[in-house]
ModelCIF file with pLDDT and N, C-alpha, C, O atoms, coordinates in Angstrom:
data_MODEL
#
_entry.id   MODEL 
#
_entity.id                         1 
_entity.type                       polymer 
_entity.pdbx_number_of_molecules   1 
#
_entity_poly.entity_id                      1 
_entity_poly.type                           'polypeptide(L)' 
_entity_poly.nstd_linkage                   no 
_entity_poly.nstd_monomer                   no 
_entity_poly.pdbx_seq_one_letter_code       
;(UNK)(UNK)(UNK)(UNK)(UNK)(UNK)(UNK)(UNK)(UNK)(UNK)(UNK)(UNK)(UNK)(UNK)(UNK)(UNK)
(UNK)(UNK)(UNK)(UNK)(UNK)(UNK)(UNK)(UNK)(UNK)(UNK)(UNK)(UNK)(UNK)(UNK)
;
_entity_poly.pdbx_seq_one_letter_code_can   XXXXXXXXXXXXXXXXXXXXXXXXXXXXXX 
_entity_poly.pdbx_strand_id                 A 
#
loop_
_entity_poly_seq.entity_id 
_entity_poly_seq.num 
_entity_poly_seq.mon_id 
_entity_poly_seq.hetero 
1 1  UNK n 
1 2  UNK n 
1 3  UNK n 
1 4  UNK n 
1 5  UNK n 
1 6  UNK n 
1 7  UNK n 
1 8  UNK n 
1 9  UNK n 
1 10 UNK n 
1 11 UNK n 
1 12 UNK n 
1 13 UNK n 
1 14 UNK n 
1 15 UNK n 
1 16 UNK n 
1 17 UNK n 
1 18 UNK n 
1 19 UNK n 
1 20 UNK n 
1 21 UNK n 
1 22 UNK n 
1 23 UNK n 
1 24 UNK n 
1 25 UNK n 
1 26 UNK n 
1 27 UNK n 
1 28 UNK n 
1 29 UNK n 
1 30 UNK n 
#
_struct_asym.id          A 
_struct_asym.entity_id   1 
#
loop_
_ma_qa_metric.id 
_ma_qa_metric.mode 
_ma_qa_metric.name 
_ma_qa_metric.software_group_id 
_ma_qa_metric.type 
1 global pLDDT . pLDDT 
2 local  pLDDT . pLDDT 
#
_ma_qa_metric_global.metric_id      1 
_ma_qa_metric_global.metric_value   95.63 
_ma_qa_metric_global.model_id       1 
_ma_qa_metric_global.ordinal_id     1 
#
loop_
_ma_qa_metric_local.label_asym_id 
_ma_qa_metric_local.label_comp_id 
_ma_qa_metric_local.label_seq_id 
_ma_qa_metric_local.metric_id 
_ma_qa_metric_local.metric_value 
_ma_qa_metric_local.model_id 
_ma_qa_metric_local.ordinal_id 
A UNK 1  2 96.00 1 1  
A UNK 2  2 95.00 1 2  
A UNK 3  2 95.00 1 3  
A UNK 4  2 96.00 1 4  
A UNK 5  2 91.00 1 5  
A UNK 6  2 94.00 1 6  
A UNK 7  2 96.00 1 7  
A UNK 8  2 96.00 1 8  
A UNK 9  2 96.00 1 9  
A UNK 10 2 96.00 1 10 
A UNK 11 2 95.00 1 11 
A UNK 12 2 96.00 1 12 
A UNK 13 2 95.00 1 13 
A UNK 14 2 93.00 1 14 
A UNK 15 2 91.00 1 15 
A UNK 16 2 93.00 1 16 
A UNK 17 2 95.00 1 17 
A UNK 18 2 96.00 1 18 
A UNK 19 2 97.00 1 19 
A UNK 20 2 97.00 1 20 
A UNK 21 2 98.00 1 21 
A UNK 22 2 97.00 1 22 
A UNK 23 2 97.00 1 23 
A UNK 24 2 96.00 1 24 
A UNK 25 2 97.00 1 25 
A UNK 26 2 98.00 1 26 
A UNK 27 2 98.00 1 27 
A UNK 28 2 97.00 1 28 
A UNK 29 2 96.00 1 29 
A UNK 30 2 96.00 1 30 
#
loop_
_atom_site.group_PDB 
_atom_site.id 
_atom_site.type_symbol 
_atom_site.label_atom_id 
_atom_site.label_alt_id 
_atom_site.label_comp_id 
_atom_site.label_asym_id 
_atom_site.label_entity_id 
_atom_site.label_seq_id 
_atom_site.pdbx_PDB_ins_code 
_atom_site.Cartn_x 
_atom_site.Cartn_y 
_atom_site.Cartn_z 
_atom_site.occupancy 
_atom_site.B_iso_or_equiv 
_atom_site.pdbx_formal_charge 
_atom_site.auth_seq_id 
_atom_site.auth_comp_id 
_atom_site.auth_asym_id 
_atom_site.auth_atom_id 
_atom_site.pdbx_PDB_model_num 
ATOM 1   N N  . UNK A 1 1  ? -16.768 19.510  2.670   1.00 96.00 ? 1  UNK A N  1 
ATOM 2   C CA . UNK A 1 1  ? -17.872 19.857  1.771   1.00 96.00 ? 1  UNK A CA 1 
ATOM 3   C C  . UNK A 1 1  ? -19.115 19.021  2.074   1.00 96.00 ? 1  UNK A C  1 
ATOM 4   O O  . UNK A 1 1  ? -20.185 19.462  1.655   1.00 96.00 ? 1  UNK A O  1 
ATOM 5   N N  . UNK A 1 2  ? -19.107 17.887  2.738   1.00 95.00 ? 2  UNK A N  1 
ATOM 6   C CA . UNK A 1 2  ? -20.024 16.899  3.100   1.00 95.00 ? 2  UNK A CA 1 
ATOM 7   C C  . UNK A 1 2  ? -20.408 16.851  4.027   1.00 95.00 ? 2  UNK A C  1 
ATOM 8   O O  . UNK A 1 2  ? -21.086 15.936  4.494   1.00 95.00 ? 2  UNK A O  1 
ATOM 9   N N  . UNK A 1 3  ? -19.878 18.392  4.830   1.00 95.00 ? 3  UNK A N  1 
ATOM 10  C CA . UNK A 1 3  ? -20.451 18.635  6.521   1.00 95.00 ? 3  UNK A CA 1 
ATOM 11  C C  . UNK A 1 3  ? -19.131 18.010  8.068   1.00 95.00 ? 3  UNK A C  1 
ATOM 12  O O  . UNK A 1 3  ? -19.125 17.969  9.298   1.00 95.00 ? 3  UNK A O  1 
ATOM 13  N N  . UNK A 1 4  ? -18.494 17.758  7.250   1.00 96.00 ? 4  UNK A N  1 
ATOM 14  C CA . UNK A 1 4  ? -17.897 17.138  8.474   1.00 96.00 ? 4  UNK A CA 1 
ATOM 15  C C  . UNK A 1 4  ? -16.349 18.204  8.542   1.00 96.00 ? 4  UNK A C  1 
ATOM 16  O O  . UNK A 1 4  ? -15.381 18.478  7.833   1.00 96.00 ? 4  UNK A O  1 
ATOM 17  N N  . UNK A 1 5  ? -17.085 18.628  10.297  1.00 91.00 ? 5  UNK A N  1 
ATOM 18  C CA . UNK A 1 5  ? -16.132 19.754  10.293  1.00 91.00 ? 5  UNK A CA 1 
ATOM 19  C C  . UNK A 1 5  ? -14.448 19.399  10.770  1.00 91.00 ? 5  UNK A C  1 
ATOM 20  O O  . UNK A 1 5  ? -13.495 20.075  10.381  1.00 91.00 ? 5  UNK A O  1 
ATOM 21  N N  . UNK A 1 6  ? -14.327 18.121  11.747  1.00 94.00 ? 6  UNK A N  1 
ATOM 22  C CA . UNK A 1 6  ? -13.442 18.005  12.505  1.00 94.00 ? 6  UNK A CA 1 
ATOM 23  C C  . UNK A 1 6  ? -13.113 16.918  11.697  1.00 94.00 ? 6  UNK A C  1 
ATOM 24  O O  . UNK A 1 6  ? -14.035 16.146  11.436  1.00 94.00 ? 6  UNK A O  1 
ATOM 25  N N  . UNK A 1 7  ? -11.651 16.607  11.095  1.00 96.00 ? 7  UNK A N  1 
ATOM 26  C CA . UNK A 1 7  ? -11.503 15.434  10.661  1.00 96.00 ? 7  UNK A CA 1 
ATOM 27  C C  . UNK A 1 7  ? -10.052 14.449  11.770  1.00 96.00 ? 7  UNK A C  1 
ATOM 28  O O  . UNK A 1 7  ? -9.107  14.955  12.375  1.00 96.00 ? 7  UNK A O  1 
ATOM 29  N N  . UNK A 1 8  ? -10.315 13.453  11.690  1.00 96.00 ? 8  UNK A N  1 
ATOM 30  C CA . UNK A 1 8  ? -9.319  12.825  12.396  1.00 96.00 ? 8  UNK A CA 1 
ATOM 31  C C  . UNK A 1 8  ? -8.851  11.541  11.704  1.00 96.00 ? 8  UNK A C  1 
ATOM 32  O O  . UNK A 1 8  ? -9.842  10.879  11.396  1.00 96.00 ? 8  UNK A O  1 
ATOM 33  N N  . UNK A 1 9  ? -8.100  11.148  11.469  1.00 96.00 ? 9  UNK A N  1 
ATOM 34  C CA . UNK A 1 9  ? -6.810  9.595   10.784  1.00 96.00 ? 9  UNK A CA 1 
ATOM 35  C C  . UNK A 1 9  ? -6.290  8.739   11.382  1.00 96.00 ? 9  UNK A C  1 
ATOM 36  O O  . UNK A 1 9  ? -5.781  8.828   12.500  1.00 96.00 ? 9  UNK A O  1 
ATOM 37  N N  . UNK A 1 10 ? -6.377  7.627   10.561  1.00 96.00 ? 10 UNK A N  1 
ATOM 38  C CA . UNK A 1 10 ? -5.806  6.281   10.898  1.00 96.00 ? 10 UNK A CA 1 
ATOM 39  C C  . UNK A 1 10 ? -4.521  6.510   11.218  1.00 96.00 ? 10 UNK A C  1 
ATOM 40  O O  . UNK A 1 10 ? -4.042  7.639   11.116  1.00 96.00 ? 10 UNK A O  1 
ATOM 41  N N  . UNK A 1 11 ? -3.567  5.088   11.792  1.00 95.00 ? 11 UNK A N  1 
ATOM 42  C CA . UNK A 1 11 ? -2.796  5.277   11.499  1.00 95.00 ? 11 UNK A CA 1 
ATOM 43  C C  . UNK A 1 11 ? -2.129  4.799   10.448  1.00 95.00 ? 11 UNK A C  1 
ATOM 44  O O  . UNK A 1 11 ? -3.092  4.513   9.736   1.00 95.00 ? 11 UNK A O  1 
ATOM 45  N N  . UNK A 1 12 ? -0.687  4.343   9.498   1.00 96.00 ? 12 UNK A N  1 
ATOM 46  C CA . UNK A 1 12 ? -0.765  3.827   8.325   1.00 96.00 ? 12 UNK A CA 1 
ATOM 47  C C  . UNK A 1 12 ? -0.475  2.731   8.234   1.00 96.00 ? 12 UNK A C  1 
ATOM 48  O O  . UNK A 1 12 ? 0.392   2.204   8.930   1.00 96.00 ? 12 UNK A O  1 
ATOM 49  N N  . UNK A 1 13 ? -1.095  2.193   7.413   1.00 95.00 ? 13 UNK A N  1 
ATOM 50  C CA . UNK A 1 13 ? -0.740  0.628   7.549   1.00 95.00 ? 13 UNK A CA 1 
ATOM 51  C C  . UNK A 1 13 ? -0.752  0.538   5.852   1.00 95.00 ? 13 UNK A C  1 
ATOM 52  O O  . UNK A 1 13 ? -0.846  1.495   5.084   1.00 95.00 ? 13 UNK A O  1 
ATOM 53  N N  . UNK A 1 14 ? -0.605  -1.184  5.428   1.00 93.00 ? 14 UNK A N  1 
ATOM 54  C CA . UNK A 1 14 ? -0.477  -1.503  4.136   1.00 93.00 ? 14 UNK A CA 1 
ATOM 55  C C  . UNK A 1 14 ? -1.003  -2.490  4.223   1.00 93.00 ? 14 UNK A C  1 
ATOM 56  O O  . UNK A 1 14 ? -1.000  -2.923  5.375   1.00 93.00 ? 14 UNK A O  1 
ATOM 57  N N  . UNK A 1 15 ? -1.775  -3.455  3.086   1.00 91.00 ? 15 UNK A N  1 
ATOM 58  C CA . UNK A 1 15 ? -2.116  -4.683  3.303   1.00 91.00 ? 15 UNK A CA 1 
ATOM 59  C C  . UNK A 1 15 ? -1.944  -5.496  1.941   1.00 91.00 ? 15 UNK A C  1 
ATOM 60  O O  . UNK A 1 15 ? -2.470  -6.591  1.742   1.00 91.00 ? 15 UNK A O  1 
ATOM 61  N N  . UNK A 1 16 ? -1.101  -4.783  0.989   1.00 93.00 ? 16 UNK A N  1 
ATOM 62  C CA . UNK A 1 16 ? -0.884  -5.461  -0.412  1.00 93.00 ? 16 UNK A CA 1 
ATOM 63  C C  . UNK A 1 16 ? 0.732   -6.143  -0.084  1.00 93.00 ? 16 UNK A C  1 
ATOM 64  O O  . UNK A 1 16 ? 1.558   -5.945  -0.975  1.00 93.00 ? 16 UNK A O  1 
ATOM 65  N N  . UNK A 1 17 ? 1.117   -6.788  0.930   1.00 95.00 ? 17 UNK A N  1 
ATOM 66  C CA . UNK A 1 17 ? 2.628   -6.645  0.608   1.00 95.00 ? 17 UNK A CA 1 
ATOM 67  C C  . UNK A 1 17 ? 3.369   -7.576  -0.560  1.00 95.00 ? 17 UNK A C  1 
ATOM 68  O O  . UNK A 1 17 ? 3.171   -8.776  -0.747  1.00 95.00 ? 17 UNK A O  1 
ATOM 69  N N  . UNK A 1 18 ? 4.191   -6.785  -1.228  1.00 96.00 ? 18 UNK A N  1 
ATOM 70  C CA . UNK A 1 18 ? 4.404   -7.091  -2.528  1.00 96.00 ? 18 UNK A CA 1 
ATOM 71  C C  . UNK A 1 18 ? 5.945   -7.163  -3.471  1.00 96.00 ? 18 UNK A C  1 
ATOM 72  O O  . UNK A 1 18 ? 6.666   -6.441  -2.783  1.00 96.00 ? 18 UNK A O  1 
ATOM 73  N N  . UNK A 1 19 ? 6.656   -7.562  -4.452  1.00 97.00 ? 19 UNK A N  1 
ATOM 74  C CA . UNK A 1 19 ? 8.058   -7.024  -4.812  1.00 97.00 ? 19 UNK A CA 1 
ATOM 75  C C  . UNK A 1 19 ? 8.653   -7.701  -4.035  1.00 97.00 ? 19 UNK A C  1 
ATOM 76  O O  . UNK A 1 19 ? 9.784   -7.221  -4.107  1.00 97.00 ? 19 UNK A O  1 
ATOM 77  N N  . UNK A 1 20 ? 8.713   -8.884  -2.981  1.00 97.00 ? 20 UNK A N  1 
ATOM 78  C CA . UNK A 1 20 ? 9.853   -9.447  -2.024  1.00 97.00 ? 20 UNK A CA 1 
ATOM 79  C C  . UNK A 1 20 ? 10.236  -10.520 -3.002  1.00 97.00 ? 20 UNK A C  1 
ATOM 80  O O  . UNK A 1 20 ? 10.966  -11.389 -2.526  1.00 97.00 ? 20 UNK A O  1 
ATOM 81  N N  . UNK A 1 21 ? 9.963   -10.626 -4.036  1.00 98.00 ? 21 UNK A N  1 
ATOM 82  C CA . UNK A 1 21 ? 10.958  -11.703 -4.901  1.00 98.00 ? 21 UNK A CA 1 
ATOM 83  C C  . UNK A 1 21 ? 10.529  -11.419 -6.673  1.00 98.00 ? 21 UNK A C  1 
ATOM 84  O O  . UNK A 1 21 ? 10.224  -12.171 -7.599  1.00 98.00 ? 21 UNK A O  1 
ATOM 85  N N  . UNK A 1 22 ? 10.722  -9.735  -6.508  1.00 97.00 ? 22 UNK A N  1 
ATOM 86  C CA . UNK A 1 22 ? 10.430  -9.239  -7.923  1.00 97.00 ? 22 UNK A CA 1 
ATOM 87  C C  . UNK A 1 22 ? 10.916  -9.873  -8.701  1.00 97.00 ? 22 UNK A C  1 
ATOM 88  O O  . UNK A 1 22 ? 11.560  -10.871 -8.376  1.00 97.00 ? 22 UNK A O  1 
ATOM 89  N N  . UNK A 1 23 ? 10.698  -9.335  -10.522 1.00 97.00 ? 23 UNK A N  1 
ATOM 90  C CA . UNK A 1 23 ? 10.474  -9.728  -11.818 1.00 97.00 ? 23 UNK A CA 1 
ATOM 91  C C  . UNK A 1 23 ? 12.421  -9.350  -11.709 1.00 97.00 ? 23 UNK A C  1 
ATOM 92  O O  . UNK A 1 23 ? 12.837  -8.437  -10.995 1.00 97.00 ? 23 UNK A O  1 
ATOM 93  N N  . UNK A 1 24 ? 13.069  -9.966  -12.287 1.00 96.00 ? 24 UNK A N  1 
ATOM 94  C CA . UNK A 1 24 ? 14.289  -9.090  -12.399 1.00 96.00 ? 24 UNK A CA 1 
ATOM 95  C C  . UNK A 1 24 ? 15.213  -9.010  -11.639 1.00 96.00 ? 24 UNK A C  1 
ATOM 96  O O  . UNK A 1 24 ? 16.283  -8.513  -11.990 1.00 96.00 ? 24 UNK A O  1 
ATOM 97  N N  . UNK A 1 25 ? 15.003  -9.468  -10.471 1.00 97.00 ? 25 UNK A N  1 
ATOM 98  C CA . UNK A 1 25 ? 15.716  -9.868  -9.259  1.00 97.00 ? 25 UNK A CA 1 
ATOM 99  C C  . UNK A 1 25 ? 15.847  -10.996 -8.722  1.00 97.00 ? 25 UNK A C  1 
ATOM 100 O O  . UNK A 1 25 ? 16.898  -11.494 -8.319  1.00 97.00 ? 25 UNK A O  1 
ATOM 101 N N  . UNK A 1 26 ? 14.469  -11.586 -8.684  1.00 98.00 ? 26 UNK A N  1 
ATOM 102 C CA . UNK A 1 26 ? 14.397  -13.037 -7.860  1.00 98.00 ? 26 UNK A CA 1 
ATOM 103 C C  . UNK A 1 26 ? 14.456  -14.059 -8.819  1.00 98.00 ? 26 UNK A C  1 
ATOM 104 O O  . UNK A 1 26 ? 15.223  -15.017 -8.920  1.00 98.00 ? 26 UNK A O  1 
ATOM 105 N N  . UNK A 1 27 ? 13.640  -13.737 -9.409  1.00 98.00 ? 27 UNK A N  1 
ATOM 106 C CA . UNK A 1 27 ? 13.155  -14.555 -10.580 1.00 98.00 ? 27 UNK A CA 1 
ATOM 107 C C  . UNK A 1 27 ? 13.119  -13.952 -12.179 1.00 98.00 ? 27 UNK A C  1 
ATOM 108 O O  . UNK A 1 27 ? 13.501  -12.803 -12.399 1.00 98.00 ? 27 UNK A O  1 
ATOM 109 N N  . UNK A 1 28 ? 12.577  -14.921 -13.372 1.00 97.00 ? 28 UNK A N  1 
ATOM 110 C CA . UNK A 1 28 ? 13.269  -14.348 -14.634 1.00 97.00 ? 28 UNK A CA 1 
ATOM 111 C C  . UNK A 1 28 ? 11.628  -13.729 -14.977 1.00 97.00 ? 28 UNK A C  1 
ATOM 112 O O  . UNK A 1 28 ? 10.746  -13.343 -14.210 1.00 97.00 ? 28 UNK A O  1 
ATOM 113 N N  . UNK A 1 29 ? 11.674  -13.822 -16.311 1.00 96.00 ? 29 UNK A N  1 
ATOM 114 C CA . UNK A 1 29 ? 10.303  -13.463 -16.948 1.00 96.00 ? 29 UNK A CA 1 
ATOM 115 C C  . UNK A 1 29 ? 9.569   -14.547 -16.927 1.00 96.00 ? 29 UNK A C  1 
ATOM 116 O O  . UNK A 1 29 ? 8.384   -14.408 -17.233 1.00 96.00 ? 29 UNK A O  1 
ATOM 117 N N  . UNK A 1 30 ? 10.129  -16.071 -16.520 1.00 96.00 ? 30 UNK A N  1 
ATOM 118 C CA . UNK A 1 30 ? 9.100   -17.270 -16.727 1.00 96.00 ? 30 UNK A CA 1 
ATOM 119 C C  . UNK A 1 30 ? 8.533   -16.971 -15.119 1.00 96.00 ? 30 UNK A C  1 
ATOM 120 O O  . UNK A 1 30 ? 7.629   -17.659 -14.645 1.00 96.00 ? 30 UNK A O  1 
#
């Protein structure tokens, strides 16, 4: 809609990494 006819993509990556010593698992609620 903004003119751009050909589109092309990254590939995927992540950069939040997160949960490796979750609430409930690793550790308590303190």
């Amino acid at each position: 809609d903004m003119g751009i006819n050909k589109i092309y993509t990254t590939i995927v990556r992540g950069s939040h990494p997160s949960g490796t010593c979750a609430l409930g698992k690793v550790v308590n609620k303190d």
